[in-house]
C-alpha atoms as a PDB file:
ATOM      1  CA  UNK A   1     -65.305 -64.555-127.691  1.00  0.00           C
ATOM      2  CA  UNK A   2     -66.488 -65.779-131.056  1.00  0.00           C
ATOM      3  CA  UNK A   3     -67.082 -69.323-130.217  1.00  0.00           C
ATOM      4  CA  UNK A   4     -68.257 -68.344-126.823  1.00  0.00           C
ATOM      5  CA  UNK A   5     -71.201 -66.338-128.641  1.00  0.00           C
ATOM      6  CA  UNK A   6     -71.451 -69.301-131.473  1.00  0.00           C
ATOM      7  CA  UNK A   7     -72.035 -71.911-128.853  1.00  0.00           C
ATOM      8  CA  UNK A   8     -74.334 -69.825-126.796  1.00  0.00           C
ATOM      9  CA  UNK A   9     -76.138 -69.281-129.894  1.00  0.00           C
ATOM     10  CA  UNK A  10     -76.455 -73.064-130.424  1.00  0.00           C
ATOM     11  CA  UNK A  11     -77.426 -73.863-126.773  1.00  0.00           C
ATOM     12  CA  UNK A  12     -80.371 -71.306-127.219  1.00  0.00           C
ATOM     13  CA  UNK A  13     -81.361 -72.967-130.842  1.00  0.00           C
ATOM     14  CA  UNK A  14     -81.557 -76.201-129.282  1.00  0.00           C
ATOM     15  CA  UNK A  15     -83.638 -74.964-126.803  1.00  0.00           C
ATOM     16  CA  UNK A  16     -86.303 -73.538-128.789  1.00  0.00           C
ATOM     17  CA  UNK A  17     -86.079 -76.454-131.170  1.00  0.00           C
ATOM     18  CA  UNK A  18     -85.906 -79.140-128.532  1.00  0.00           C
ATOM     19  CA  UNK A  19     -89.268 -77.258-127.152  1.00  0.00           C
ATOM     20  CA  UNK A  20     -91.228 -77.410-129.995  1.00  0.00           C
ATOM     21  CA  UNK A  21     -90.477 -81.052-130.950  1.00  0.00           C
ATOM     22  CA  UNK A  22     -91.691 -81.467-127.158  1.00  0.00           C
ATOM     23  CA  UNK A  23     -95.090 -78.960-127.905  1.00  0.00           C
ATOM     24  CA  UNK A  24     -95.672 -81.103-130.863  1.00  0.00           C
ATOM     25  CA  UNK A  25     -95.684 -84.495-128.847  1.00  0.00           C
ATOM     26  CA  UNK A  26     -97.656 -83.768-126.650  1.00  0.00           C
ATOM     27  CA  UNK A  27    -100.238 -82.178-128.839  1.00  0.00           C
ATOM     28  CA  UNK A  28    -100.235 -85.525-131.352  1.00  0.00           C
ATOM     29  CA  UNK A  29    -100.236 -87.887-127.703  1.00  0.00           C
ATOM     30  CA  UNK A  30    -102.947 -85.913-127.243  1.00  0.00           C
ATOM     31  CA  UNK A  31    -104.801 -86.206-130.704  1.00  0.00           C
ATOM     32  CA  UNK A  32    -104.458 -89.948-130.330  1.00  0.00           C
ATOM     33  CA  UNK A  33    -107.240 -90.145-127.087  1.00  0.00           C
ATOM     34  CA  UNK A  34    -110.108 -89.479-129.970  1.00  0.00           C
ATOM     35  CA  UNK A  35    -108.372 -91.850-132.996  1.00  0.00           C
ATOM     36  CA  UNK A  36    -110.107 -95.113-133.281  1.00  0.00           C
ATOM     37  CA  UNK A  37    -109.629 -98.196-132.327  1.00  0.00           C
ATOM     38  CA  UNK A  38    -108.963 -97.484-128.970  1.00  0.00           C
ATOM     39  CA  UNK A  39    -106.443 -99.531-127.653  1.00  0.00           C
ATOM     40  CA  UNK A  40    -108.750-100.416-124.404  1.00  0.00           C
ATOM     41  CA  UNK A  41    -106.645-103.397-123.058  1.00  0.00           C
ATOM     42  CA  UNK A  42    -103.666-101.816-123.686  1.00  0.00           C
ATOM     43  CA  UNK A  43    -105.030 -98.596-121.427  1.00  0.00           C
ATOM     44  CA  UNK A  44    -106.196-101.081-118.631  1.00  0.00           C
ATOM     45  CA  UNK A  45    -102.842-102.766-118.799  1.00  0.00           C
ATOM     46  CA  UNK A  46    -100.406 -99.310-118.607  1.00  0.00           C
ATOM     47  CA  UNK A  47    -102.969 -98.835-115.976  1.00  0.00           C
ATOM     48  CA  UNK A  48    -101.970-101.914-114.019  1.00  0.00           C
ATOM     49  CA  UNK A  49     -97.743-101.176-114.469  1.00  0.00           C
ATOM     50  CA  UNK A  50     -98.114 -97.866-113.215  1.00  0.00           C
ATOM     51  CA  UNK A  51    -100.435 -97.320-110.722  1.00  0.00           C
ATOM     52  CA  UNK A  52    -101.351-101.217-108.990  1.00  0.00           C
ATOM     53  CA  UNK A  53     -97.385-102.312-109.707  1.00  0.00           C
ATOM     54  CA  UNK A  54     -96.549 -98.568-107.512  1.00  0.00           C
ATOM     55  CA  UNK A  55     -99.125 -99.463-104.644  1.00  0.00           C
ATOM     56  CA  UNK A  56     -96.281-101.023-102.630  1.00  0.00           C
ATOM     57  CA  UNK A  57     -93.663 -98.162-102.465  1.00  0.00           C
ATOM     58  CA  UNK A  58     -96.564 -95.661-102.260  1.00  0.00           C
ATOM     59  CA  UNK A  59     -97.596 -97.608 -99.165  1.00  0.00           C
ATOM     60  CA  UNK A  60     -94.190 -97.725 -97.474  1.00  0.00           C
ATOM     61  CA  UNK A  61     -93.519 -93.830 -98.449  1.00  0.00           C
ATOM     62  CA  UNK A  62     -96.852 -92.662 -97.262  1.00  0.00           C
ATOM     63  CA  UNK A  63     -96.572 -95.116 -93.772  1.00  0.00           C
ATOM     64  CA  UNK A  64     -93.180 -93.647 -92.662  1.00  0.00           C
ATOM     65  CA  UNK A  65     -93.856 -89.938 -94.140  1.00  0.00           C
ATOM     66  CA  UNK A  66     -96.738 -89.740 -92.553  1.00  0.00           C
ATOM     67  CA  UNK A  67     -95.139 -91.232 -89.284  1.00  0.00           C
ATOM     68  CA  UNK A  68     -92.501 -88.346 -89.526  1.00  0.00           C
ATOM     69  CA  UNK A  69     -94.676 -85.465 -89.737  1.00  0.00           C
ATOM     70  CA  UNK A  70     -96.783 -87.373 -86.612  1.00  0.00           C
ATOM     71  CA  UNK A  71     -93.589 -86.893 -84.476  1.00  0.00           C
ATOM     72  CA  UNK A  72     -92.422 -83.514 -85.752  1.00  0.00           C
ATOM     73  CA  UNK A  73     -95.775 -82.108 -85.651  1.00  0.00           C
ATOM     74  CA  UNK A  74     -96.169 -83.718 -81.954  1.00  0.00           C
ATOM     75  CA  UNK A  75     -92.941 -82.344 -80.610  1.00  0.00           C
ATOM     76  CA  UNK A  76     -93.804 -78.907 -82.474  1.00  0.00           C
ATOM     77  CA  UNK A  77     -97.347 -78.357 -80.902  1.00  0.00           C
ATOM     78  CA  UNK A  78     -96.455 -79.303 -77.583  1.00  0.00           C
ATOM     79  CA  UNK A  79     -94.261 -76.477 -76.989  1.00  0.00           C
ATOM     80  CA  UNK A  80     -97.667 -74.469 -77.377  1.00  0.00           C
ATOM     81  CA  UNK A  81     -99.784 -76.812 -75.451  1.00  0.00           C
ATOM     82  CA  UNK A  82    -101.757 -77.557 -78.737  1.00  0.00           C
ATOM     83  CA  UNK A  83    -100.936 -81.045 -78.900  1.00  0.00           C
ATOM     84  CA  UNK A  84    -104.865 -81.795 -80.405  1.00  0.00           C
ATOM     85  CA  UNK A  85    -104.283 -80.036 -83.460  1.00  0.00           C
ATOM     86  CA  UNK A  86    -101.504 -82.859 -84.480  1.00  0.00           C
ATOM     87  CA  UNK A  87    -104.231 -84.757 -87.109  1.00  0.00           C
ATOM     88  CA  UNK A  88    -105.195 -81.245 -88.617  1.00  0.00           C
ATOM     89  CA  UNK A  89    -101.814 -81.117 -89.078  1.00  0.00           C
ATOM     90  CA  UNK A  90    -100.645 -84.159 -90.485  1.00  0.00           C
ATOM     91  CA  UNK A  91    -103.947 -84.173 -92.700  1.00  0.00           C
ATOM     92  CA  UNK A  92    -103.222 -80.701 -93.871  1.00  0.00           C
ATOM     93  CA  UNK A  93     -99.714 -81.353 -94.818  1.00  0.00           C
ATOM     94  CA  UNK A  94    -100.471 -84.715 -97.144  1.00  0.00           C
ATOM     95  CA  UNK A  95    -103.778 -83.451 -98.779  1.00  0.00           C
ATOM     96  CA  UNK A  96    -102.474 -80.524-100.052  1.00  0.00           C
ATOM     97  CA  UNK A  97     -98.744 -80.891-100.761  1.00  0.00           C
ATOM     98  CA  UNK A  98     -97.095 -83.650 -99.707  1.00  0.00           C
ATOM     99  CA  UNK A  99     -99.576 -86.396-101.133  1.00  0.00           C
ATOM    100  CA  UNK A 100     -99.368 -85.115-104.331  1.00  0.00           C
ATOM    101  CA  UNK A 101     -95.873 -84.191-104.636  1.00  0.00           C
ATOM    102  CA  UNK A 102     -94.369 -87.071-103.355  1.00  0.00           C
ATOM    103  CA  UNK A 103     -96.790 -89.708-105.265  1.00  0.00           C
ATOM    104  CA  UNK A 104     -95.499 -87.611-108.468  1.00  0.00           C
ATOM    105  CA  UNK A 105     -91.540 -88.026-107.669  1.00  0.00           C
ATOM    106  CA  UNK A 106     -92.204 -92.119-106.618  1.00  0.00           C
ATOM    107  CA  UNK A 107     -94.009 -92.674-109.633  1.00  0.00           C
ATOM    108  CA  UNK A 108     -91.639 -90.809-111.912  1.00  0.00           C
ATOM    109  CA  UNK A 109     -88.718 -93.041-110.189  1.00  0.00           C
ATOM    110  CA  UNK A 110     -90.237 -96.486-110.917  1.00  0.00           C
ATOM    111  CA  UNK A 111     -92.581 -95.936-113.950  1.00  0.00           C
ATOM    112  CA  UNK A 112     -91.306 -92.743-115.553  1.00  0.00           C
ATOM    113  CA  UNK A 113     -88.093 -94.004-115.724  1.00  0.00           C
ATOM    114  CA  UNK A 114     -88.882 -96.906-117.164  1.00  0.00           C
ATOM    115  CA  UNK A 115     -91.458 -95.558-119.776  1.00  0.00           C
ATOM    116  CA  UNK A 116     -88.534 -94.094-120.933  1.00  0.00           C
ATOM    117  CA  UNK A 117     -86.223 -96.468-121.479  1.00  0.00           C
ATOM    118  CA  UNK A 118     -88.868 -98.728-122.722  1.00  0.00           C
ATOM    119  CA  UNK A 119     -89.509 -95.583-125.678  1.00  0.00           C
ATOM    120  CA  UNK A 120     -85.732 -94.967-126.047  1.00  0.00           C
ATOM    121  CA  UNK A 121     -84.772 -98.560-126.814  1.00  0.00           C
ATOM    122  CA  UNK A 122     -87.142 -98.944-129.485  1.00  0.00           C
ATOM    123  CA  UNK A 123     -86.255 -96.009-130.691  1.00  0.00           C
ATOM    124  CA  UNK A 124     -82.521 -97.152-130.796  1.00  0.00           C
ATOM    125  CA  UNK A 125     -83.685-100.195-132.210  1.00  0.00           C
ATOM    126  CA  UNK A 126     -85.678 -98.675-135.327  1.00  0.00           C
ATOM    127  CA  UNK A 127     -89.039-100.537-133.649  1.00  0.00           C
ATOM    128  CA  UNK A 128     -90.913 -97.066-133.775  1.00  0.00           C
ATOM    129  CA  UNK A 129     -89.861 -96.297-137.302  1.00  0.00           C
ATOM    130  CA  UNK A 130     -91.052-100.026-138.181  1.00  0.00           C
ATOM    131  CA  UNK A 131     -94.127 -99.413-137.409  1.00  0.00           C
ATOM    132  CA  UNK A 132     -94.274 -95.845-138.961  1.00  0.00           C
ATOM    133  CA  UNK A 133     -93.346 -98.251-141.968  1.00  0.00           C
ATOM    134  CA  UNK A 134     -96.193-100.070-141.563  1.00  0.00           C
ATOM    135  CA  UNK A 135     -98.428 -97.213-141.289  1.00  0.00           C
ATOM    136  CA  UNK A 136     -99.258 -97.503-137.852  1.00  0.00           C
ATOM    137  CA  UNK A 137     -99.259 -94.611-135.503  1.00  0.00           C
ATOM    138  CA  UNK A 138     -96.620 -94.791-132.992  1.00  0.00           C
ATOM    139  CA  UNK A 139     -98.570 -92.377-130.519  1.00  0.00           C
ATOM    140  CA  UNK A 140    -101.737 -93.772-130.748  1.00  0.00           C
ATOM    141  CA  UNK A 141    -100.376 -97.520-130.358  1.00  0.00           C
ATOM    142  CA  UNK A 142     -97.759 -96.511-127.669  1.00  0.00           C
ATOM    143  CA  UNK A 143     -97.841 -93.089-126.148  1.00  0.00           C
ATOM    144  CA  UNK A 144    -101.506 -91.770-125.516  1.00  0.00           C
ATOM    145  CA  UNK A 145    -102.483 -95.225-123.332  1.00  0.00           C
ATOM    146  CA  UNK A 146     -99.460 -94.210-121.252  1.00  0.00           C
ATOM    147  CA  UNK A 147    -100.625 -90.617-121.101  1.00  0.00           C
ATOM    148  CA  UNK A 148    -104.005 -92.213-120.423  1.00  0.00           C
ATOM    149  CA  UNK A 149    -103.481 -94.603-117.597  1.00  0.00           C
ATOM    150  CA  UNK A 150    -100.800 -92.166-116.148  1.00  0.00           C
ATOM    151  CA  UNK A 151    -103.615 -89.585-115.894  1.00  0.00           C
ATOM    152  CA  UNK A 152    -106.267 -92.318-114.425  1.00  0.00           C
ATOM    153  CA  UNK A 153    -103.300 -93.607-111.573  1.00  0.00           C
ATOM    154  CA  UNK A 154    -101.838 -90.585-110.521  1.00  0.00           C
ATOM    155  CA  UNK A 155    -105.013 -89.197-108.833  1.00  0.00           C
ATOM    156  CA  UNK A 156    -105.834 -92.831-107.255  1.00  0.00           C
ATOM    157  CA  UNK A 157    -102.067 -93.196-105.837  1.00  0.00           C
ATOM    158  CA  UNK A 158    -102.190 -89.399-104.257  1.00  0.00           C
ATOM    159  CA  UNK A 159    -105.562 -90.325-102.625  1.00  0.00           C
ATOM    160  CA  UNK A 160    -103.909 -93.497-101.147  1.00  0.00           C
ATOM    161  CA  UNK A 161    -100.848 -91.829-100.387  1.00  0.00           C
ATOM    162  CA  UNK A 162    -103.209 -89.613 -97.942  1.00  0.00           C
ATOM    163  CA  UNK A 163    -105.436 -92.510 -96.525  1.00  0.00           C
ATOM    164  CA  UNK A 164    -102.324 -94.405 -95.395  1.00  0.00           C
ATOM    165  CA  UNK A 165    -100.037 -91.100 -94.518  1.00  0.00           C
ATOM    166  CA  UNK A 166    -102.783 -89.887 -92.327  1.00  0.00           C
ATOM    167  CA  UNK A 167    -102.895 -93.851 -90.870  1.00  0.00           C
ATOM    168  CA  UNK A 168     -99.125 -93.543 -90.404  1.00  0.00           C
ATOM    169  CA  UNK A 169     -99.637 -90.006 -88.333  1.00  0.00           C
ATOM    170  CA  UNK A 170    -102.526 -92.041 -86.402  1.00  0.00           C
ATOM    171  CA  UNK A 171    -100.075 -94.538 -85.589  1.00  0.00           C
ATOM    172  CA  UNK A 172     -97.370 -91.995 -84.418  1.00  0.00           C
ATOM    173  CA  UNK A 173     -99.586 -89.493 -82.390  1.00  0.00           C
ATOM    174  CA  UNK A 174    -102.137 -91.050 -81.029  1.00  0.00           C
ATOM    175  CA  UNK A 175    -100.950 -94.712 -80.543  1.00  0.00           C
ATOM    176  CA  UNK A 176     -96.811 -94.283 -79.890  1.00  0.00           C
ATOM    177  CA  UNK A 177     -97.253 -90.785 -78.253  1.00  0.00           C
ATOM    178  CA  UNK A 178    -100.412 -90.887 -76.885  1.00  0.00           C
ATOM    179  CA  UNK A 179    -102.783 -87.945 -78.129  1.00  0.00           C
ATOM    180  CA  UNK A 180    -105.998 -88.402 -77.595  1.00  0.00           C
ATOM    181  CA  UNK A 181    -107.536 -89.969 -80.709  1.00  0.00           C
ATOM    182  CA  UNK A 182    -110.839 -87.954 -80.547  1.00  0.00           C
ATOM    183  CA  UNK A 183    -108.689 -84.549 -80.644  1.00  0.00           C
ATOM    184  CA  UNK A 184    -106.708 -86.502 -83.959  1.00  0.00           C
ATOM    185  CA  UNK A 185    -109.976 -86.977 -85.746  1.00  0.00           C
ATOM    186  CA  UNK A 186    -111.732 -83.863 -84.781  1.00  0.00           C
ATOM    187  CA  UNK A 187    -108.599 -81.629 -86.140  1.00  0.00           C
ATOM    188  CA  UNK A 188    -109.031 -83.250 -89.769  1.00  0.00           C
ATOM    189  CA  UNK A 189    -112.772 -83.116 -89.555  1.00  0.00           C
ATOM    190  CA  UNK A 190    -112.674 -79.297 -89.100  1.00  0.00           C
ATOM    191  CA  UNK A 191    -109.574 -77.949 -90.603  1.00  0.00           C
ATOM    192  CA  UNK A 192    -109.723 -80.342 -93.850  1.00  0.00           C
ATOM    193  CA  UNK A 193    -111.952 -78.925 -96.795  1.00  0.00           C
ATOM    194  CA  UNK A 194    -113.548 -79.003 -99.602  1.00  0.00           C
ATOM    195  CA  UNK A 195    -110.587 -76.366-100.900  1.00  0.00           C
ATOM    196  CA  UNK A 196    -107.886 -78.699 -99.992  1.00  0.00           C
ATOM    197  CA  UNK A 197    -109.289 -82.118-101.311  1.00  0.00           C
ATOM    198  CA  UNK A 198    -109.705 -80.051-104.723  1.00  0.00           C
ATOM    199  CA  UNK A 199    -106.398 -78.730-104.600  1.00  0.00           C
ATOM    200  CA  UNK A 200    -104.888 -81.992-104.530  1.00  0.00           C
ATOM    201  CA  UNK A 201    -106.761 -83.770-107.249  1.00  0.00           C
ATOM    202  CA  UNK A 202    -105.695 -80.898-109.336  1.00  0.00           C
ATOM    203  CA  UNK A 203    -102.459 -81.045-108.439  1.00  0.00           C
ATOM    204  CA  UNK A 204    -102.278 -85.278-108.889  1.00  0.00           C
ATOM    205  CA  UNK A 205    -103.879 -84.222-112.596  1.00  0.00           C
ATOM    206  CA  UNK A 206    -101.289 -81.917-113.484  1.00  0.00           C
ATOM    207  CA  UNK A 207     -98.482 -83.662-112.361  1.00  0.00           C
ATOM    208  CA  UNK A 208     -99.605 -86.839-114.386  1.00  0.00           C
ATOM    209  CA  UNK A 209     -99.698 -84.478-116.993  1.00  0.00           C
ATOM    210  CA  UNK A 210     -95.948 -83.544-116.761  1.00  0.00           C
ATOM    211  CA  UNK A 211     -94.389 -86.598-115.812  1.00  0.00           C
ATOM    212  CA  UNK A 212     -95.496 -88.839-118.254  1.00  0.00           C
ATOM    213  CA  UNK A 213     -95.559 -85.727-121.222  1.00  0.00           C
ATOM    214  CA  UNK A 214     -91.787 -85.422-120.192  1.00  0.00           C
ATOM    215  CA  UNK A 215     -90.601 -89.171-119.619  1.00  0.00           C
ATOM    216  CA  UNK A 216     -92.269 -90.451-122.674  1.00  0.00           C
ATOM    217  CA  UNK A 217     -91.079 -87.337-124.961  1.00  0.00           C
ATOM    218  CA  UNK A 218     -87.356 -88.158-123.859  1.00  0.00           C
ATOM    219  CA  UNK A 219     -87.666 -91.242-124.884  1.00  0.00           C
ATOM    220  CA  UNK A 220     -89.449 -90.570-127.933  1.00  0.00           C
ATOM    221  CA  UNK A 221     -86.675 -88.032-129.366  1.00  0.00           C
ATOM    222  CA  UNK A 222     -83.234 -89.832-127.812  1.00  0.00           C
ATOM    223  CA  UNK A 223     -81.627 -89.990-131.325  1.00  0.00           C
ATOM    224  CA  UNK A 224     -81.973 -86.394-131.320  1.00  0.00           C
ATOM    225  CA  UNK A 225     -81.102 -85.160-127.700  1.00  0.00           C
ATOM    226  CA  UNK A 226     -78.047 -83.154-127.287  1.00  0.00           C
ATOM    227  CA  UNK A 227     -74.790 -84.999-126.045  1.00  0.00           C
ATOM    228  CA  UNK A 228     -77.114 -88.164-124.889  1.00  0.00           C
ATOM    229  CA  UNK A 229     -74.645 -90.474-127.167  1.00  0.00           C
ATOM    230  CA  UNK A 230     -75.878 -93.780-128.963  1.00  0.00           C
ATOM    231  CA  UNK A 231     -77.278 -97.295-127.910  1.00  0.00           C
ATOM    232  CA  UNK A 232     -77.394 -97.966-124.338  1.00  0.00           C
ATOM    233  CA  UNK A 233     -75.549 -94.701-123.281  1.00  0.00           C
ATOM    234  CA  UNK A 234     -78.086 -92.801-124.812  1.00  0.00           C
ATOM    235  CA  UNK A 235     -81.043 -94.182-123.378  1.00  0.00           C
ATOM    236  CA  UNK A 236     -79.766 -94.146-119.782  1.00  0.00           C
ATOM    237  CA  UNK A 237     -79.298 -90.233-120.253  1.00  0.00           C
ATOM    238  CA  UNK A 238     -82.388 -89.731-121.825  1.00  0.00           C
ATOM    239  CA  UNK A 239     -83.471 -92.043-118.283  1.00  0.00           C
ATOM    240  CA  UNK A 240     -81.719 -89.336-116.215  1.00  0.00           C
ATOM    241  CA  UNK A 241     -82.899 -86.120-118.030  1.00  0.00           C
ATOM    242  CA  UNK A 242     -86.265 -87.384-117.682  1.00  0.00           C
ATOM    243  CA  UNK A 243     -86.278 -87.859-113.738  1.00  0.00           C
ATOM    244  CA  UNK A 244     -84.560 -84.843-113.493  1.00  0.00           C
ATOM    245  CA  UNK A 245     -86.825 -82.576-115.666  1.00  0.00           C
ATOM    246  CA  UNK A 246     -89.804 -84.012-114.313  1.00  0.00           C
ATOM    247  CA  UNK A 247     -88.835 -83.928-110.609  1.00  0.00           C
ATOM    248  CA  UNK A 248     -87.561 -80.110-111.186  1.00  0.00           C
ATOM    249  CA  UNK A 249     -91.223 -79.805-113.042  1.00  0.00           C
ATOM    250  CA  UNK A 250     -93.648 -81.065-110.476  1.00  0.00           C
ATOM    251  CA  UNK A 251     -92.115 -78.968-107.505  1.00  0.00           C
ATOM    252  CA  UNK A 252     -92.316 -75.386-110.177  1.00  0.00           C
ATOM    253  CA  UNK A 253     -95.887 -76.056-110.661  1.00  0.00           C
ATOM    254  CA  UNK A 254     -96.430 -77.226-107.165  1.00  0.00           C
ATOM    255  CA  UNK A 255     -95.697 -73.645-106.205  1.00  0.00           C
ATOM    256  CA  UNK A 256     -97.598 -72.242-109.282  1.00  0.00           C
ATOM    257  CA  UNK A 257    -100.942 -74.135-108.853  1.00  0.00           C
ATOM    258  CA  UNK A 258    -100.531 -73.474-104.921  1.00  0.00           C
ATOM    259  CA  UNK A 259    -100.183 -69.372-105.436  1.00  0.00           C
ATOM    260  CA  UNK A 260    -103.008 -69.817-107.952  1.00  0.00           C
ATOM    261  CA  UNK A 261    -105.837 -72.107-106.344  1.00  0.00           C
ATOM    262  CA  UNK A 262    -105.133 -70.806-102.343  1.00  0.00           C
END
């Protein structure tokens, strides 16, 4: 019973510490936007691996999701005879969940993860105490353009995630099923609003936030993470606590900014 209570007593100690090394990164990531020089190129090029290197599995994910809720939403509404409402539908759907949601989980898969491997191996490697050595600021040269360009991509990738999801219902509905294209249009013209566009953007904002707050911070602090190991093992479960976390992270404040904003 002893140890029981001892190593519930550590869990809970690593907890609290583990969340306010995590509180403290992301307020110093943070301090770093308004430190000169800024690190422009280095912004414009983050920019570039996250959000124009992601354009090509945002397309595909947005084509075929969007596709599936065209079919389910076409079979659904025609059991009421309501077969026109199948673009309100579809456009409701993307814009304010789906979109978002799912343009958070692709880009933690193929950036996140590899933001934080890229952290953890230089960690591993002494790289980021090297240049604490030479008195340069690790978050200001490496972390805060990634939380920059992570907050500048997200929103863009969500708003192409709807253009082409919506195409993808388009192509379902009205071209493989044959609604009338008129009654597709007219539903998102009347149903989508000014509420719902908002409620995405915030959403794309917030989820930026987390994902790259949670994948660079894992990285950042794998010498010190709690049975992660050394060298390679280490990093690839940092890799896997970061995906995880920030997957579990976007859908808790999906729901919370949902109850909050409808």
């Amino acid at each position: 019973m002893i140890s029981y209570i001892t190593r519930l007593g550590d869990s809970f100690l690593y907890i609290i510490r583990d969340a306010g090394r995590m509180a403290l990164f992301l307020l110093a990531a943070l301090k770093g936007i308004f430190l000169r020089p800024f690190r422009f190129r280095e912004v414009v090029r983050q920019v570039r691996i996250i959000g124009a290197d992601s354009f090509g599995v945002i397309f595909f994910t947005a084509l075929f999701t969007g596709m599936v809720l065209g079919l389910q939403g076409y079979y659904t509404l025609r059991k009421f005879g309501s077969e026109g409402l199948l673009g309100s539908a579809v456009a409701l759907s993307l814009i304010r969940e789906l979109g978002p949601v799912l343009t958070a989980l692709m880009v933690t898969g193929r950036a996140g993860s590899a933001m934080c491997a890229e952290i953890g191996i230089m960690r591993n490697s002494e790289q980021l105490d090297a240049l604490e050595c030479m008195a340069v600021d690790p978050f200001r040269y490496l972390i805060t353009p990634k939380f920059l360009a992570m907050i500048i991509a997200m929103p863009i990738l969500a708003q192409f995630f709807n253009i082409v999801g919506i195409g993808g219902g388009y192509v379902a509905g009205v071209i493989l099923l044959g609604v009338n294209p008129g009654a597709f249009y007219s539903g998102i013209e009347q149903s989508v609003v000014n509420l719902d566009i908002n409620l995405g953007i915030v959403k794309s904002f917030v989820f930026a936030l987390l994902v790259v707050w949670i994948c660079t911070g894992r990285g950042y602090f794998v010498h010190v993470l709690r049975n992660a190991g050394f060298g390679a093992e280490g990093v690839s479960r940092a890799t896997t606590q970061a995906v995880v976390y920030s997957s579990i992270a976007v859908l808790i404040w999906d729901y919370l900014i949902t109850a909050v904003m409808l």
